[in-house]
C-alpha atoms as a PDB file:
ATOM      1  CA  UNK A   1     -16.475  77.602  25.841  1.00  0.00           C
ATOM      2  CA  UNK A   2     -13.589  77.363  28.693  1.00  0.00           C
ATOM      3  CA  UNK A   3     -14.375  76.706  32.264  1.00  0.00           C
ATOM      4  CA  UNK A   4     -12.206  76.066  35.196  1.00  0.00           C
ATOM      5  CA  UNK A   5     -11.969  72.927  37.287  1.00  0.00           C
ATOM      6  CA  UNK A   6     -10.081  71.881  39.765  1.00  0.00           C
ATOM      7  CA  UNK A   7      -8.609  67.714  40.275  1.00  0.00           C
ATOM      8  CA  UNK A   8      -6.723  66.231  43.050  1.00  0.00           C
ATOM      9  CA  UNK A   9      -3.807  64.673  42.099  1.00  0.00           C
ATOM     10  CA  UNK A  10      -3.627  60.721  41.889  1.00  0.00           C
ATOM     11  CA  UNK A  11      -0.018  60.794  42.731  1.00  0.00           C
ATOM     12  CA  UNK A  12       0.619  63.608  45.889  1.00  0.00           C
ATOM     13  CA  UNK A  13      -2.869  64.688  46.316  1.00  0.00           C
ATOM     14  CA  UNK A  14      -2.507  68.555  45.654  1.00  0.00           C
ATOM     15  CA  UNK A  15      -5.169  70.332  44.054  1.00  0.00           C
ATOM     16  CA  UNK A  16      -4.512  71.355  40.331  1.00  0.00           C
ATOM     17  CA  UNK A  17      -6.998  74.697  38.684  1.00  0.00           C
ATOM     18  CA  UNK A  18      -6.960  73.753  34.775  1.00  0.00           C
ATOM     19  CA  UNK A  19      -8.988  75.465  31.948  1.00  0.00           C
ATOM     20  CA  UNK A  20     -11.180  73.202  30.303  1.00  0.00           C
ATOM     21  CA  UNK A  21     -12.934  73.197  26.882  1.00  0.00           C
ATOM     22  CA  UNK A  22     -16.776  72.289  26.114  1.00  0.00           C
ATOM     23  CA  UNK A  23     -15.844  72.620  22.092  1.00  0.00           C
ATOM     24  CA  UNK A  24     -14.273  68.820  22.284  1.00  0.00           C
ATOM     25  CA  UNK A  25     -17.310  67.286  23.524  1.00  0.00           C
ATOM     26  CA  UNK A  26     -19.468  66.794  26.881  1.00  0.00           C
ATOM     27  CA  UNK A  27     -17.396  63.822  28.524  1.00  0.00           C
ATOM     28  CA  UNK A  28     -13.593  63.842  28.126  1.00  0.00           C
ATOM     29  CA  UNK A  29     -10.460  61.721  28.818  1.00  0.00           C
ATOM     30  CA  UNK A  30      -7.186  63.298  28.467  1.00  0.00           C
ATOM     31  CA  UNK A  31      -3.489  62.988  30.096  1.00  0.00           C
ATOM     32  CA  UNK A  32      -2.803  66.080  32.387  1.00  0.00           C
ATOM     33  CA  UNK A  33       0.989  66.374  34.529  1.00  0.00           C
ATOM     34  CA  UNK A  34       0.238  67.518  38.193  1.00  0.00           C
ATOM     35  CA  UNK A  35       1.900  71.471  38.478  1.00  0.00           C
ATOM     36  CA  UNK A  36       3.131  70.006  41.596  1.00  0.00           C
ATOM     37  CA  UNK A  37       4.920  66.645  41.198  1.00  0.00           C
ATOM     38  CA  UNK A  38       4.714  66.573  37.647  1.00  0.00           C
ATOM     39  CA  UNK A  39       3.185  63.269  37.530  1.00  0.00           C
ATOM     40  CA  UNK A  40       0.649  62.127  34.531  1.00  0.00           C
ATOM     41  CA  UNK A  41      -3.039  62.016  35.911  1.00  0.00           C
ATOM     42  CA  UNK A  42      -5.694  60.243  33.421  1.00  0.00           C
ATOM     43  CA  UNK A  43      -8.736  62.945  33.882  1.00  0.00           C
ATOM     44  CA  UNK A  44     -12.119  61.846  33.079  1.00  0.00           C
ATOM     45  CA  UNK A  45     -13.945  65.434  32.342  1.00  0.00           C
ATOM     46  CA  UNK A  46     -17.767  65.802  32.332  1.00  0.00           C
ATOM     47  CA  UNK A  47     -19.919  68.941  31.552  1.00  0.00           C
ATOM     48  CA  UNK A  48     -23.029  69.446  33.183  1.00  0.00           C
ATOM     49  CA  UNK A  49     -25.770  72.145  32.252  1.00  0.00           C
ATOM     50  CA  UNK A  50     -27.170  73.415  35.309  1.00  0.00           C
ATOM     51  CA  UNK A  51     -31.177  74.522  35.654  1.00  0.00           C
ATOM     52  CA  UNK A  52     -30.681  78.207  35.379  1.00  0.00           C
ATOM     53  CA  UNK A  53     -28.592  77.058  31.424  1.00  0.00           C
ATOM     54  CA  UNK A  54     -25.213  77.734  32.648  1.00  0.00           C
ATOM     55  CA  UNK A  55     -22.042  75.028  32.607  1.00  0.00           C
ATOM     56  CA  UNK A  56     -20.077  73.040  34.784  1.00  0.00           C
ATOM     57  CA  UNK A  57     -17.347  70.816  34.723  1.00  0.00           C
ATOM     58  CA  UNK A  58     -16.702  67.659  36.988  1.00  0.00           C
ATOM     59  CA  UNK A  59     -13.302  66.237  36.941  1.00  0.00           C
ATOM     60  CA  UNK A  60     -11.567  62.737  38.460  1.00  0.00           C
ATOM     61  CA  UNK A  61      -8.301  61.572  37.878  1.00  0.00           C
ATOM     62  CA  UNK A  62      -6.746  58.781  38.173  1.00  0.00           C
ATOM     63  CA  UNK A  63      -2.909  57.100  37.796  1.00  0.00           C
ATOM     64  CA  UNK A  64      -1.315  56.155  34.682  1.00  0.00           C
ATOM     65  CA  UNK A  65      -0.180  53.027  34.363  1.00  0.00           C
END
């Protein structure tokens, strides 16, 4: 299943819409470049099942050192 989050950029701080993907698992970690700057954000991706049985995603990123 896909879903669409949104992160902030750890770099210049613009907002970034990206497709995620519940098929690799419930909590994430991936590398992601920001489609402004084009700087690599770590993102830390969780899935959450809400009450009524539908999905959502939370997303943080951080810099890569």
């Amino acid at each position: 299943m896909e879903l669409y989050g949104l992160f902030q950029c750890a770099y210049c701080g613009q907002g970034n819409e990206i497709c995620t993907d519940l098929s690799a698992g419930i909590f994430q970690s991936y590398v992601e470049d920001c489609q402004t700057c084009c700087r690599p954000n770590i993102l830390s991706v969780a899935f959450h099942e809400t009450d009524t049985g539908d999905w959502e995603v939370s997303i943080s990123s951080e810099l890569e050192s």
